[in-house]
C-alpha atoms as a PDB file:
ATOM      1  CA  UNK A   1     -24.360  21.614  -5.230  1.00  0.00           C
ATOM      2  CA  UNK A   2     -22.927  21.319  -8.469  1.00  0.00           C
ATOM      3  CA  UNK A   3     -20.786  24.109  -7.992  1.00  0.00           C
ATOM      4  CA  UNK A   4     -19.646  22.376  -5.212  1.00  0.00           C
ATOM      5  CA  UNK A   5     -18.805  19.668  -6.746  1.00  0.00           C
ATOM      6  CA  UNK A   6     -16.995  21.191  -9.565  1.00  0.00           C
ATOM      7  CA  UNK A   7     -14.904  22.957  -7.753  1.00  0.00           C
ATOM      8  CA  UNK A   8     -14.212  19.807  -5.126  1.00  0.00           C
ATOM      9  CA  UNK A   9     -12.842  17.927  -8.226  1.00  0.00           C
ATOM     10  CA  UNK A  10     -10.608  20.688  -9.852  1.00  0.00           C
ATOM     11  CA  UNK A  11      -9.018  21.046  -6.382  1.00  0.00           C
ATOM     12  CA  UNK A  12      -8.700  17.037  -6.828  1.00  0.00           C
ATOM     13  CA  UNK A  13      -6.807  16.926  -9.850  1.00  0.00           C
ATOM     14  CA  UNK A  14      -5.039  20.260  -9.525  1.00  0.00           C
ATOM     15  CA  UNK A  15      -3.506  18.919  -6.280  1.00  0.00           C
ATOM     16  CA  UNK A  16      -2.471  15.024  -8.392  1.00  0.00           C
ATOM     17  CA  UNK A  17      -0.921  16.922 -10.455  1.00  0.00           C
ATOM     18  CA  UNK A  18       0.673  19.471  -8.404  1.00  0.00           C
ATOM     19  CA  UNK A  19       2.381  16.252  -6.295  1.00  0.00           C
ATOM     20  CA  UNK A  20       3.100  14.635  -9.175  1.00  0.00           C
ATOM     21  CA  UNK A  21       5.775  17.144 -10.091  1.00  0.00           C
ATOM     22  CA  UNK A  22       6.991  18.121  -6.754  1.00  0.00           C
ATOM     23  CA  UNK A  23       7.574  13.648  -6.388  1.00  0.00           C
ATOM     24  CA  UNK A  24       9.901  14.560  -9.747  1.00  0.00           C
ATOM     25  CA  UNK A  25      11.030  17.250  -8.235  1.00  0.00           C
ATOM     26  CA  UNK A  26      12.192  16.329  -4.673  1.00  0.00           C
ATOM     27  CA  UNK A  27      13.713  13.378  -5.659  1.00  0.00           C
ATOM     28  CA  UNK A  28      15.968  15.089  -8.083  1.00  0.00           C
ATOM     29  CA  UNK A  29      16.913  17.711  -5.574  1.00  0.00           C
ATOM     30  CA  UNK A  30      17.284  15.031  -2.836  1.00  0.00           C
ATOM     31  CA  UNK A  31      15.186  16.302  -0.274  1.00  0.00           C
ATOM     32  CA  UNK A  32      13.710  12.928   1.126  1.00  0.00           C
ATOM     33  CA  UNK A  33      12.554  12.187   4.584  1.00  0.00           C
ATOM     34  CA  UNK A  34      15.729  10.807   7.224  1.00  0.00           C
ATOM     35  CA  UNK A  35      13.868   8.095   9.253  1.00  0.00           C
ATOM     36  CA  UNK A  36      14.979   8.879  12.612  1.00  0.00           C
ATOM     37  CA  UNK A  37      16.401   5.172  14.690  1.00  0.00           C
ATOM     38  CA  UNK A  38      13.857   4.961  17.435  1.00  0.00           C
ATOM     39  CA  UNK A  39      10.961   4.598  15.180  1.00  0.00           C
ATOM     40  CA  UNK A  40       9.411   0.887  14.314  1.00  0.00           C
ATOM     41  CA  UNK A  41      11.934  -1.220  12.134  1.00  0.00           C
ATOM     42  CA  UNK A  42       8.272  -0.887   9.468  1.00  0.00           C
ATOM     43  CA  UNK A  43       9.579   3.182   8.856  1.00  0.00           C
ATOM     44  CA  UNK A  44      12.961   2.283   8.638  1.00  0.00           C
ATOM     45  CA  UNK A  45      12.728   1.197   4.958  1.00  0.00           C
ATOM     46  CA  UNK A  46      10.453   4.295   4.307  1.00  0.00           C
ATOM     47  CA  UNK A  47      14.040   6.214   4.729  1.00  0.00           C
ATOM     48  CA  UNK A  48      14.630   8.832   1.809  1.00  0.00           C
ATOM     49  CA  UNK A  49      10.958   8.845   0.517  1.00  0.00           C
ATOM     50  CA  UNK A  50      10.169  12.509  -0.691  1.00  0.00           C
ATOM     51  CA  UNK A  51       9.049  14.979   2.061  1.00  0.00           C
ATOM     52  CA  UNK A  52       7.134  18.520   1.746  1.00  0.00           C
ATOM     53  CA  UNK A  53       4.401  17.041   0.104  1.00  0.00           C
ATOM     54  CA  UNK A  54       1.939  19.226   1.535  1.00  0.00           C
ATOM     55  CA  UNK A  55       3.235  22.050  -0.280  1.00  0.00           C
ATOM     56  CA  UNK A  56       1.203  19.928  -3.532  1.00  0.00           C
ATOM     57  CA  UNK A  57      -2.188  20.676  -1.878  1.00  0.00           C
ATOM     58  CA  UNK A  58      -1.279  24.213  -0.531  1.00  0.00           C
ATOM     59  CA  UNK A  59      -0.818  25.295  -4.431  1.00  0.00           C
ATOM     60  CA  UNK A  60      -3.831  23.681  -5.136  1.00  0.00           C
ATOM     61  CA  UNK A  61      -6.425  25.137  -2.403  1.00  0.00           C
ATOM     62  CA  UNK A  62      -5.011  29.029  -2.584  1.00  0.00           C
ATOM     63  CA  UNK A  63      -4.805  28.564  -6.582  1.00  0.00           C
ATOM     64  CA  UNK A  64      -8.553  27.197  -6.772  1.00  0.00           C
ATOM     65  CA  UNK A  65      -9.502  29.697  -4.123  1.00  0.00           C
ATOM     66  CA  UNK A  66      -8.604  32.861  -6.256  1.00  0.00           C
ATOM     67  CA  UNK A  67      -9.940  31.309  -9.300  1.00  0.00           C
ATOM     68  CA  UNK A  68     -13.567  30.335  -7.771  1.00  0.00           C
ATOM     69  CA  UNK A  69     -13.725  33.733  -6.148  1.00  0.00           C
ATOM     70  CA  UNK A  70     -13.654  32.446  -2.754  1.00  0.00           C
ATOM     71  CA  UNK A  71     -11.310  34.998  -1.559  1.00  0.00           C
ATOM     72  CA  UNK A  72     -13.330  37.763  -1.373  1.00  0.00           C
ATOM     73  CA  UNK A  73     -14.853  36.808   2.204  1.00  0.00           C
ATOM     74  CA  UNK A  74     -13.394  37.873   5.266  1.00  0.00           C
ATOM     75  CA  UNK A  75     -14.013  34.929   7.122  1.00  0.00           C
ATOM     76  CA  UNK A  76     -12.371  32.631   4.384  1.00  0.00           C
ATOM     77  CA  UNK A  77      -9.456  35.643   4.037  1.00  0.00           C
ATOM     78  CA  UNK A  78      -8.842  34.684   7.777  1.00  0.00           C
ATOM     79  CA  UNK A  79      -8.809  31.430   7.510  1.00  0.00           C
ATOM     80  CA  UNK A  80      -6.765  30.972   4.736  1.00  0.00           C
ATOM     81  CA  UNK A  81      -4.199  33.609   6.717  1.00  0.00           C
ATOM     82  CA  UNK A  82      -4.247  31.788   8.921  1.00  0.00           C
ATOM     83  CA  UNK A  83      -3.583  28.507   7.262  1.00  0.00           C
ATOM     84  CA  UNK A  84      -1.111  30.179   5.277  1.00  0.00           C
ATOM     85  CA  UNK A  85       1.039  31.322   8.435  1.00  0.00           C
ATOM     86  CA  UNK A  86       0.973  28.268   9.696  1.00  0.00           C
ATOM     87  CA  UNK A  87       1.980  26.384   6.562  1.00  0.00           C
ATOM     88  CA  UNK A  88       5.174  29.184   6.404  1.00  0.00           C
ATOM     89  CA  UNK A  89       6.071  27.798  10.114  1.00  0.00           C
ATOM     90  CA  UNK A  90       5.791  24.208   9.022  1.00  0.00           C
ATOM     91  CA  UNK A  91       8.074  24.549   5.958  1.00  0.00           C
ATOM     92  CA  UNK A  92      10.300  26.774   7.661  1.00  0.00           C
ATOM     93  CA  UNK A  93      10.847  23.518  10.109  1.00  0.00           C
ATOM     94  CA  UNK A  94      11.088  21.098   6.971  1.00  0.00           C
ATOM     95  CA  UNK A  95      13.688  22.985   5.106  1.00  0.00           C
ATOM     96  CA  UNK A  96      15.689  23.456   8.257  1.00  0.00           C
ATOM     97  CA  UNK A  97      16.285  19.229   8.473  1.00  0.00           C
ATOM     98  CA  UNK A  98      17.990  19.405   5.381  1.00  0.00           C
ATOM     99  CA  UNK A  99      20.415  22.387   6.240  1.00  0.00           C
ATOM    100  CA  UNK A 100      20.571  21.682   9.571  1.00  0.00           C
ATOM    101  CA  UNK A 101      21.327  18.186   8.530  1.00  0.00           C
ATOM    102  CA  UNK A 102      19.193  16.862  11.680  1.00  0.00           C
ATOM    103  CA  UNK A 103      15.727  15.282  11.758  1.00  0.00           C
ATOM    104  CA  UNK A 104      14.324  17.860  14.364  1.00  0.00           C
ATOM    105  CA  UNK A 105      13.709  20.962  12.396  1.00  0.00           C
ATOM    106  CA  UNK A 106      13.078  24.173  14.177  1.00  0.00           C
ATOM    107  CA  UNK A 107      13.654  23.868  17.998  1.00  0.00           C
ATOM    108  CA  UNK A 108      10.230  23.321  19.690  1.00  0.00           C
ATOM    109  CA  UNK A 109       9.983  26.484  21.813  1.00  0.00           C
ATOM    110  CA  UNK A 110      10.245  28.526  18.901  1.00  0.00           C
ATOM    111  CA  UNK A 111       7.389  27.248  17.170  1.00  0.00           C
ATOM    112  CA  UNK A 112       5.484  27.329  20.184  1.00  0.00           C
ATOM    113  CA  UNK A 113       6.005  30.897  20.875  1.00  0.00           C
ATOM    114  CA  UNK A 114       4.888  31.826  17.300  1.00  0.00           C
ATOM    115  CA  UNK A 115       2.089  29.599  17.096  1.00  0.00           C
ATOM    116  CA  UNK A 116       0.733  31.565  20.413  1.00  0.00           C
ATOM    117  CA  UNK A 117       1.304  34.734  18.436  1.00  0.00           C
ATOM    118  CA  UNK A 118      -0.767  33.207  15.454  1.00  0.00           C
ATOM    119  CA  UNK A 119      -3.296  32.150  18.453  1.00  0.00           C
ATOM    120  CA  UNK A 120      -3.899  35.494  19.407  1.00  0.00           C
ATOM    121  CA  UNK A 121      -3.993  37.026  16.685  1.00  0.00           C
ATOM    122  CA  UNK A 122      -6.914  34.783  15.523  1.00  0.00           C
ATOM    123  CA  UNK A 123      -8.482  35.358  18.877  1.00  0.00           C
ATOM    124  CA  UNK A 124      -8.294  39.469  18.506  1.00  0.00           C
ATOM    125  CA  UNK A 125      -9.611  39.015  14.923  1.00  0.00           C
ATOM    126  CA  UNK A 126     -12.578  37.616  16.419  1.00  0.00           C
ATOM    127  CA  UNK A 127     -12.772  39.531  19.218  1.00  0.00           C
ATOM    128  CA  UNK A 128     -12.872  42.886  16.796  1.00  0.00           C
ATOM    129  CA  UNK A 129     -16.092  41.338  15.046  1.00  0.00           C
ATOM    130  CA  UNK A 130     -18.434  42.420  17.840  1.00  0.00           C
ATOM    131  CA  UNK A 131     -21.136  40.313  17.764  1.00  0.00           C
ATOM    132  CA  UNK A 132     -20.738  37.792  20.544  1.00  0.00           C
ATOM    133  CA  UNK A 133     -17.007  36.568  20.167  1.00  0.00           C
ATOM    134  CA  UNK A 134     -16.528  34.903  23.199  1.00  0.00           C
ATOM    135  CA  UNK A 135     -19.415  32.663  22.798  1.00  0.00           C
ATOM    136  CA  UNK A 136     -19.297  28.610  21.766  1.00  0.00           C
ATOM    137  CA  UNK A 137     -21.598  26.640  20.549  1.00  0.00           C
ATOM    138  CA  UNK A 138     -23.085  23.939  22.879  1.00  0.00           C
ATOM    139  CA  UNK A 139     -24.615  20.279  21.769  1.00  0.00           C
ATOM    140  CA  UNK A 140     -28.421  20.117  21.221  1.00  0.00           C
ATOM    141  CA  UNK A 141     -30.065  23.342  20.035  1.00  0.00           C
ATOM    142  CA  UNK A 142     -29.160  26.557  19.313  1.00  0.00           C
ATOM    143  CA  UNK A 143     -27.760  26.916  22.784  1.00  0.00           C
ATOM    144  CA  UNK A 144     -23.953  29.304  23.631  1.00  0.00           C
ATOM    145  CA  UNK A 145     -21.377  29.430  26.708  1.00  0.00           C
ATOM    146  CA  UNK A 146     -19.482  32.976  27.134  1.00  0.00           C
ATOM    147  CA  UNK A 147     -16.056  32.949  27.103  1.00  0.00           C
ATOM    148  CA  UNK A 148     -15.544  36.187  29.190  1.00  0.00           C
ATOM    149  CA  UNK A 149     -12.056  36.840  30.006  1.00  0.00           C
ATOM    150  CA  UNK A 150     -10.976  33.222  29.190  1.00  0.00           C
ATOM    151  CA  UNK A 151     -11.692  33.834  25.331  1.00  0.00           C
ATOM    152  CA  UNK A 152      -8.240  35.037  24.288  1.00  0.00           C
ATOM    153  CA  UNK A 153      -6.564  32.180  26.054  1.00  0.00           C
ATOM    154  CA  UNK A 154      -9.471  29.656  25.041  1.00  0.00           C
ATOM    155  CA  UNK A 155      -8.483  30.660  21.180  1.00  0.00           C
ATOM    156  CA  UNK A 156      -5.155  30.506  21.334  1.00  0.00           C
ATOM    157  CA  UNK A 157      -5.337  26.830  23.581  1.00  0.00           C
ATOM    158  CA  UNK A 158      -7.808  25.983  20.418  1.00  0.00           C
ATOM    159  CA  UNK A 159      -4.997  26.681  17.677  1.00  0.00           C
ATOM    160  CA  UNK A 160      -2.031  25.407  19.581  1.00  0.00           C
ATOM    161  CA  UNK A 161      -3.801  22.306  20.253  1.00  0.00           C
ATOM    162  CA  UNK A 162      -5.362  21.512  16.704  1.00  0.00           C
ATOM    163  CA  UNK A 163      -2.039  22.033  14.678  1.00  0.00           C
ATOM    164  CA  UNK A 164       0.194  20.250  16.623  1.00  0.00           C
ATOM    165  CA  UNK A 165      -2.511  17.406  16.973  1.00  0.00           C
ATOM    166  CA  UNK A 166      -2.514  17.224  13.690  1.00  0.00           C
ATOM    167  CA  UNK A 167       1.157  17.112  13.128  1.00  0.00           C
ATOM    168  CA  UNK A 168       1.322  14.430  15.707  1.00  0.00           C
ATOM    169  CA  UNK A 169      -1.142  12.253  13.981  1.00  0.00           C
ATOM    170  CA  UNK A 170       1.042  12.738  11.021  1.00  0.00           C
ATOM    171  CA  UNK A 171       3.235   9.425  11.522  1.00  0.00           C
ATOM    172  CA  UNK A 172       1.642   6.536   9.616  1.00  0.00           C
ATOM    173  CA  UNK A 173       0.794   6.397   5.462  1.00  0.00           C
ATOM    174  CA  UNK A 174      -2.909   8.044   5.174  1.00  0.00           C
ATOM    175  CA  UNK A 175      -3.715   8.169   8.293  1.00  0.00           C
ATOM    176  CA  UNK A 176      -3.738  12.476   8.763  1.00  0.00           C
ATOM    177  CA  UNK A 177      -4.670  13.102   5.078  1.00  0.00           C
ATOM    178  CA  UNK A 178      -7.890   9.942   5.675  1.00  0.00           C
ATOM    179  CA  UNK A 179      -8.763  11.649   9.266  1.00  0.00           C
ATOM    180  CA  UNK A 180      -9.121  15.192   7.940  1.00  0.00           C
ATOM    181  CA  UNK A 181     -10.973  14.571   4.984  1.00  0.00           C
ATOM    182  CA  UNK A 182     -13.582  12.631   7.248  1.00  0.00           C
ATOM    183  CA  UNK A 183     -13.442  15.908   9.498  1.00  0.00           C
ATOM    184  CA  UNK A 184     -13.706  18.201   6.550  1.00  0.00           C
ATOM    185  CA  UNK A 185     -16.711  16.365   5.089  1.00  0.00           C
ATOM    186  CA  UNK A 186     -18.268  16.753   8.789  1.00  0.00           C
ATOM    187  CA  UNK A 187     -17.609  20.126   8.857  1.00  0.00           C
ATOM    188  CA  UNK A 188     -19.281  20.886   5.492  1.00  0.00           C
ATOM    189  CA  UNK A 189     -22.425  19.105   6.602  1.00  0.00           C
ATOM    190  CA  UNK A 190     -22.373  20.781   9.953  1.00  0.00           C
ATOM    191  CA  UNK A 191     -21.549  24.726   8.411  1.00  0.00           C
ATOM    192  CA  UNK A 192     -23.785  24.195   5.749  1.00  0.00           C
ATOM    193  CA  UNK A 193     -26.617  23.346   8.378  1.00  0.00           C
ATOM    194  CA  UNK A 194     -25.749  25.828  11.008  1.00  0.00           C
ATOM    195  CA  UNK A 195     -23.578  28.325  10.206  1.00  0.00           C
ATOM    196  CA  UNK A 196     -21.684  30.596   7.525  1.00  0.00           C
ATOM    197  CA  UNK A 197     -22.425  28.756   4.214  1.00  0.00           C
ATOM    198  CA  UNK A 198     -19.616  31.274   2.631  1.00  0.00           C
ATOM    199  CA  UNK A 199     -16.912  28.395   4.425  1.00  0.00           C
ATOM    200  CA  UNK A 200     -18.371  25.340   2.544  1.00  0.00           C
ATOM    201  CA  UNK A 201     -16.805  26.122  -0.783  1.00  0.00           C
ATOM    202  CA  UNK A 202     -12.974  26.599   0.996  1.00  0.00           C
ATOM    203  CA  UNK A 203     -13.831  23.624   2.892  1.00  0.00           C
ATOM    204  CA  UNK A 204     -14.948  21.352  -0.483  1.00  0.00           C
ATOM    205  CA  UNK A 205     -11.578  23.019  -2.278  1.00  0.00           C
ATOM    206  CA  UNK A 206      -9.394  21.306   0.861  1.00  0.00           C
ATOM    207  CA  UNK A 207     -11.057  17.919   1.040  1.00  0.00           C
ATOM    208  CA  UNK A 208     -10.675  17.883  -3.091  1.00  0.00           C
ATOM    209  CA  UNK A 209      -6.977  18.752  -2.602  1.00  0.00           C
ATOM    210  CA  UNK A 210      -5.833  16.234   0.015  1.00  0.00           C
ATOM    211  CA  UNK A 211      -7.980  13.435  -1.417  1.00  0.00           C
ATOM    212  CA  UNK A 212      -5.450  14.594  -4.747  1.00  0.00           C
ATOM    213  CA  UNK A 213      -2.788  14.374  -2.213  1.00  0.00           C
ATOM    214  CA  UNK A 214      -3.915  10.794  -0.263  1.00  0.00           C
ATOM    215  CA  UNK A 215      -3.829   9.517  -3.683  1.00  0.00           C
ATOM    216  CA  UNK A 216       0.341   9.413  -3.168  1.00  0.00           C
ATOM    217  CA  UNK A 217       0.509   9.041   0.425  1.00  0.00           C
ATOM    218  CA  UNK A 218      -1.728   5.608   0.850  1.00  0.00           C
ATOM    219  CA  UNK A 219       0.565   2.772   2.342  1.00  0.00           C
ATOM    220  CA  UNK A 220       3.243   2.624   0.525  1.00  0.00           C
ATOM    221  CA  UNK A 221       3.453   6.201   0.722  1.00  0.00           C
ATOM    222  CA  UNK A 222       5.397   7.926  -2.115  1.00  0.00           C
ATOM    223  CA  UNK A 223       5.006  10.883  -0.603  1.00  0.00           C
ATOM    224  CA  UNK A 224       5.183  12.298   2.863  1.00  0.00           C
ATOM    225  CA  UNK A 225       3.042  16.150   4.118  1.00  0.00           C
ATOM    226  CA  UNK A 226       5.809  17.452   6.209  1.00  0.00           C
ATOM    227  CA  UNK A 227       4.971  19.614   8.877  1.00  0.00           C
ATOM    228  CA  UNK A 228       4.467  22.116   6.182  1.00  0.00           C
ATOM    229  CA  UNK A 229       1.249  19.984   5.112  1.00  0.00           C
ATOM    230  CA  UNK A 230       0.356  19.135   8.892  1.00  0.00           C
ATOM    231  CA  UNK A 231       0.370  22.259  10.133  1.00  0.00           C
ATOM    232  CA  UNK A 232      -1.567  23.882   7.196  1.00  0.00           C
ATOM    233  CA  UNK A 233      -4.427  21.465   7.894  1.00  0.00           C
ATOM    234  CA  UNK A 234      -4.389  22.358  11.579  1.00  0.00           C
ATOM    235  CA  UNK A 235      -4.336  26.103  11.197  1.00  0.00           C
ATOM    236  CA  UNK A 236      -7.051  25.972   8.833  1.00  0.00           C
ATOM    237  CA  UNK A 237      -9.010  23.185  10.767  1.00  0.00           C
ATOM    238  CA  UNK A 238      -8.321  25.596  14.232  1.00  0.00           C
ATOM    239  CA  UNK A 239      -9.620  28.467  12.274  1.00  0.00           C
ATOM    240  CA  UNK A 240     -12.769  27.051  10.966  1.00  0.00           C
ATOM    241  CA  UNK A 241     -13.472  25.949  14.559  1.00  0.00           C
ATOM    242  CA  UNK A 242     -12.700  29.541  16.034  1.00  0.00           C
ATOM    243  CA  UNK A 243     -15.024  31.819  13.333  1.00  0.00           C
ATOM    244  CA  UNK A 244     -17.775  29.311  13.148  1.00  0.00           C
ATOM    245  CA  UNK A 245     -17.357  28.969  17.108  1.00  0.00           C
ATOM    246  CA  UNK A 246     -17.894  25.347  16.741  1.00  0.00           C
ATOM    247  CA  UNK A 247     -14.696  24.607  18.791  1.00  0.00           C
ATOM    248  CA  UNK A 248     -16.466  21.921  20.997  1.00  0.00           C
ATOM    249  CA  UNK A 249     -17.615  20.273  17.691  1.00  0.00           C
ATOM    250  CA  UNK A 250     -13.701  19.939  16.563  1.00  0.00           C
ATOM    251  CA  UNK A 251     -13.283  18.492  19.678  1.00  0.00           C
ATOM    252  CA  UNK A 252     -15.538  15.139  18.953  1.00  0.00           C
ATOM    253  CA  UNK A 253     -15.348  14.905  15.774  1.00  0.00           C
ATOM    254  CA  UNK A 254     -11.553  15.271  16.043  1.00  0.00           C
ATOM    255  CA  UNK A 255     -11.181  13.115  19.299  1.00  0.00           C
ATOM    256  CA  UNK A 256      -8.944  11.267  17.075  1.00  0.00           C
ATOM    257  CA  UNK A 257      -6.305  14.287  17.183  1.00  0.00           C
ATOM    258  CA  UNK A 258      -6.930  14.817  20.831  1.00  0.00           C
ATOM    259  CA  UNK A 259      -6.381  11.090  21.367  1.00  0.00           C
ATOM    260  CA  UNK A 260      -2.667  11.758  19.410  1.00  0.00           C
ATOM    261  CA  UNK A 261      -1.758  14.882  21.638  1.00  0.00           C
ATOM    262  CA  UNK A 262      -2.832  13.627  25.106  1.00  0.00           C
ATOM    263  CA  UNK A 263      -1.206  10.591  24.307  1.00  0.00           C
ATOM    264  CA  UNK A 264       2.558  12.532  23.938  1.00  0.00           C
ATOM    265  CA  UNK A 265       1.816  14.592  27.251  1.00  0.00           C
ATOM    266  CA  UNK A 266       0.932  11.459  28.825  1.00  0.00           C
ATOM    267  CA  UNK A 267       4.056   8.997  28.032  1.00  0.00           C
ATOM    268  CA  UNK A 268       6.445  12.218  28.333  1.00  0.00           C
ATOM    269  CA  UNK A 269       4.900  13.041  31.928  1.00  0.00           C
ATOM    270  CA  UNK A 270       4.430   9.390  33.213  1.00  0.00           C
ATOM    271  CA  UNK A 271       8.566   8.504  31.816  1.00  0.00           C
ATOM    272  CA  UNK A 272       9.766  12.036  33.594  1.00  0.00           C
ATOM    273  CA  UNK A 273       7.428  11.671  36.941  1.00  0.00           C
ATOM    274  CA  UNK A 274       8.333   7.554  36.887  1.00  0.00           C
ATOM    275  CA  UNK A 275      11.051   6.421  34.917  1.00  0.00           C
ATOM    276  CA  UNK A 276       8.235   4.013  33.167  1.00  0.00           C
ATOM    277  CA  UNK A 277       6.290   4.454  30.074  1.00  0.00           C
ATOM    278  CA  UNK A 278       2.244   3.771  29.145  1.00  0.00           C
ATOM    279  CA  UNK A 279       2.564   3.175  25.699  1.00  0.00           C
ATOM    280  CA  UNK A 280       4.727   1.104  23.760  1.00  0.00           C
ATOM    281  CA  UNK A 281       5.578   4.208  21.698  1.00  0.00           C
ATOM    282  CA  UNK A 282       3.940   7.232  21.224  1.00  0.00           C
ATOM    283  CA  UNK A 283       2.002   9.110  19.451  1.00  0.00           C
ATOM    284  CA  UNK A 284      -0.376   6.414  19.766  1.00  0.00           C
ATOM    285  CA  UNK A 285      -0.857   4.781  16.441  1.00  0.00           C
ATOM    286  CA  UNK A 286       2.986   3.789  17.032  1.00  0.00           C
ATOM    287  CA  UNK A 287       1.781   2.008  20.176  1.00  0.00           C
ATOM    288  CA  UNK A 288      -0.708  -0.064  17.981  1.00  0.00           C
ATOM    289  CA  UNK A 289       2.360  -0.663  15.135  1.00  0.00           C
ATOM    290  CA  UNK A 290       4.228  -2.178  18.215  1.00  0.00           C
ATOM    291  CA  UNK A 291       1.275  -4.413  18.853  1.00  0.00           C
ATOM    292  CA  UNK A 292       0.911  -6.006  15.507  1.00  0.00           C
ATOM    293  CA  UNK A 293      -1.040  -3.739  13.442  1.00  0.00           C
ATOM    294  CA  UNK A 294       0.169  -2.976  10.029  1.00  0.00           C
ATOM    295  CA  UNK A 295       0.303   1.333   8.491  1.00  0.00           C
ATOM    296  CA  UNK A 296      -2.680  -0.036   6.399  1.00  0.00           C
ATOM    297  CA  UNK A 297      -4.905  -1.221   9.613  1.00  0.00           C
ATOM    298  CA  UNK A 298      -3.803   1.750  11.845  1.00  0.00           C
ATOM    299  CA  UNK A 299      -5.059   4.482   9.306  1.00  0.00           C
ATOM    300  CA  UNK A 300      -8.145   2.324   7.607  1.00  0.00           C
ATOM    301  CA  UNK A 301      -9.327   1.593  11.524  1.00  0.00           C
ATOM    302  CA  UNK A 302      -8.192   5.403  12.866  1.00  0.00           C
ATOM    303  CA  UNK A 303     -10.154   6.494  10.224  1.00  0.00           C
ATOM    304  CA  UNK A 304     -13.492   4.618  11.083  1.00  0.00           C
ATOM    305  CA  UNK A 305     -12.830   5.854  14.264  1.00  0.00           C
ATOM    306  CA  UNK A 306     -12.541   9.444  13.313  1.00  0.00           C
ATOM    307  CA  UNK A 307     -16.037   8.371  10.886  1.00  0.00           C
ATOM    308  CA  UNK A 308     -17.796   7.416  14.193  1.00  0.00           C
ATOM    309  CA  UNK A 309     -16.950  10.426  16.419  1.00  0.00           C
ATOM    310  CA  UNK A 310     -17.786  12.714  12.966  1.00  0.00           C
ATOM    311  CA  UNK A 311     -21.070  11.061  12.906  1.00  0.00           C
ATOM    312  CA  UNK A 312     -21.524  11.952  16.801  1.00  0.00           C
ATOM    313  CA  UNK A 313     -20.509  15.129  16.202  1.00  0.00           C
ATOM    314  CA  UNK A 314     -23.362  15.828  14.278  1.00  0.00           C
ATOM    315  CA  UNK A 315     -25.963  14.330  16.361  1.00  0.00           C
ATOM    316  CA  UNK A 316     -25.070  16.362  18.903  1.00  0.00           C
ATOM    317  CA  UNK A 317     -24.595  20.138  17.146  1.00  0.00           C
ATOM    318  CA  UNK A 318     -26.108  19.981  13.922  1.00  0.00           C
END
């Protein structure tokens, strides 16, 4: 435990430090976020605040990694591949708003189609281990569901899902960087319990490093992820889920992130099916913006939310 906690709090002050200089350094080279019109008048004055943050706590969690001797498990190898590749598609998408000169990044359907190449891959990883890949865990007891043929698809659904929920839920000050860390902290109770104890260091090393990152990003953020932080978290948060085949488990304890996703599908299907809208805005904690709540209420109350479904989480698979 102390180990644990050693490591948790050089990954904490690597990662202030590490967004300390890339603040410096972003504003001098001018890449800064371009508040796009539609969003609530609250962003607009959040226009030209440093983006890419997440590449702060990406230093910090590979860095700390290599020097704890982490690396040297497959399981955290793959995860942190994983991670990694989905970091590289994140900041390929940030850099490309600033020479572009738009505020959409990489088109959508070329993301997609490599993030279902990243899904598969992860999914024949797993299938190559040989010991009962297709199955997932089930609440109460020790209790599995095979996968059968619909494991490949299953993983890849898993990955797709998890990074772009988190990059949706990426839209207020604190709210992603407060959710995960509350997800994370699950997690390290629930592998620690149940599963691969060789994933609770990585897992302590990430918390550490965006709690060093959350430290900038609180309301009023001086600092925004990017999708190059977003999508880093959900790789590695889809990973974890896929090796420790705790993928239901992601799914309450994260209902938060599903709650972000289904929320897009819904108001893009309902407006294109109807002409009419469900929420005020989405992702949903725009909707709640719209109806009075302030950045600081959405994340602080998001995140008791996300502390409540954690806590269920565990009652049901720990």
């Amino acid at each position: 435990m102390q180990n644990l906690a050693w490591i948790t709090g050089l990954s904490f002050l690597l990662s202030i430090a590490a967004v300390r200089v890339l603040i410096v350094l972003l504003n001098r080279w001018g890449l800064k976020q371009t508040i796009r019109e539609e969003m609530p008048e609250a962003h607009q004055k959040k226009n030209r605040t440093p983006m890419m943050g997440g590449i702060g706590f990406f230093v910090a969690v590979i860095v700390v990694t290599i020097v704890v001797g982490g690396w040297h498990y497959p399981k955290v190898k793959l995860v942190l591949l994983i991670g990694t590749l989905s970091f590289l598609i994140g900041l390929v998408d940030d850099l490309s708003k600033f020479t572009g000169k738009n505020t959409k990044g990489v088109g959508a359907r070329y993301k997609l189609i490599i993030e279902i190449v990243i899904g598969a891959y992860l999914g024949y990883f797993m299938n190559r281990q040989g010991v009962a890949p297709d199955m997932i865990k089930v609440p109460f007891g020790d209790g599995a569901w095979s996968m059968g043929r619909l494991f490949m698809p299953f993983v890849i659904f898993v990955y797709v899902g998890t990074i772009n929920a988190l990059n949706f839920t990426d839209g207020v000050d604190g709210l992603l960087s407060g959710c995960f860390l509350v997800v994370g902290a699950a997690y390290i109770v629930l592998i620690y319990r149940t599963s691969d104890p060789a994933l609770v260091p990585l897992l302590c090393v990430l918390c550490g490093a965006v709690a060093g990152f959350l430290w900038y990003n609180t309301n009023p953020a001086a600092i925004f992820m990017g999708d190059s932080g977003s999508l880093f978290l959900g790789g590695v948060l889809a990973a974890v889920a896929v090796v420790t085949r705790t993928e239901l488990f992601l799914a309450v304890a994260g209902l938060l992130f599903v709650a972000e996703v289904m929320s897009v599908v819904i108001q893009v299907a309902s407006f294109k099916l109807t002409g009419r809208r469900v929420f005020r805005m989405s992702p949903i904690h725009h909707h709640f913006e719209l109806g009075g709540w302030s950045e600081a209420q959405v994340s602080s109350r998001f995140w008791l939310i996300t502390a409540a479904c954690s806590i269920a989480g565990l009652a049901l698979f720990a």
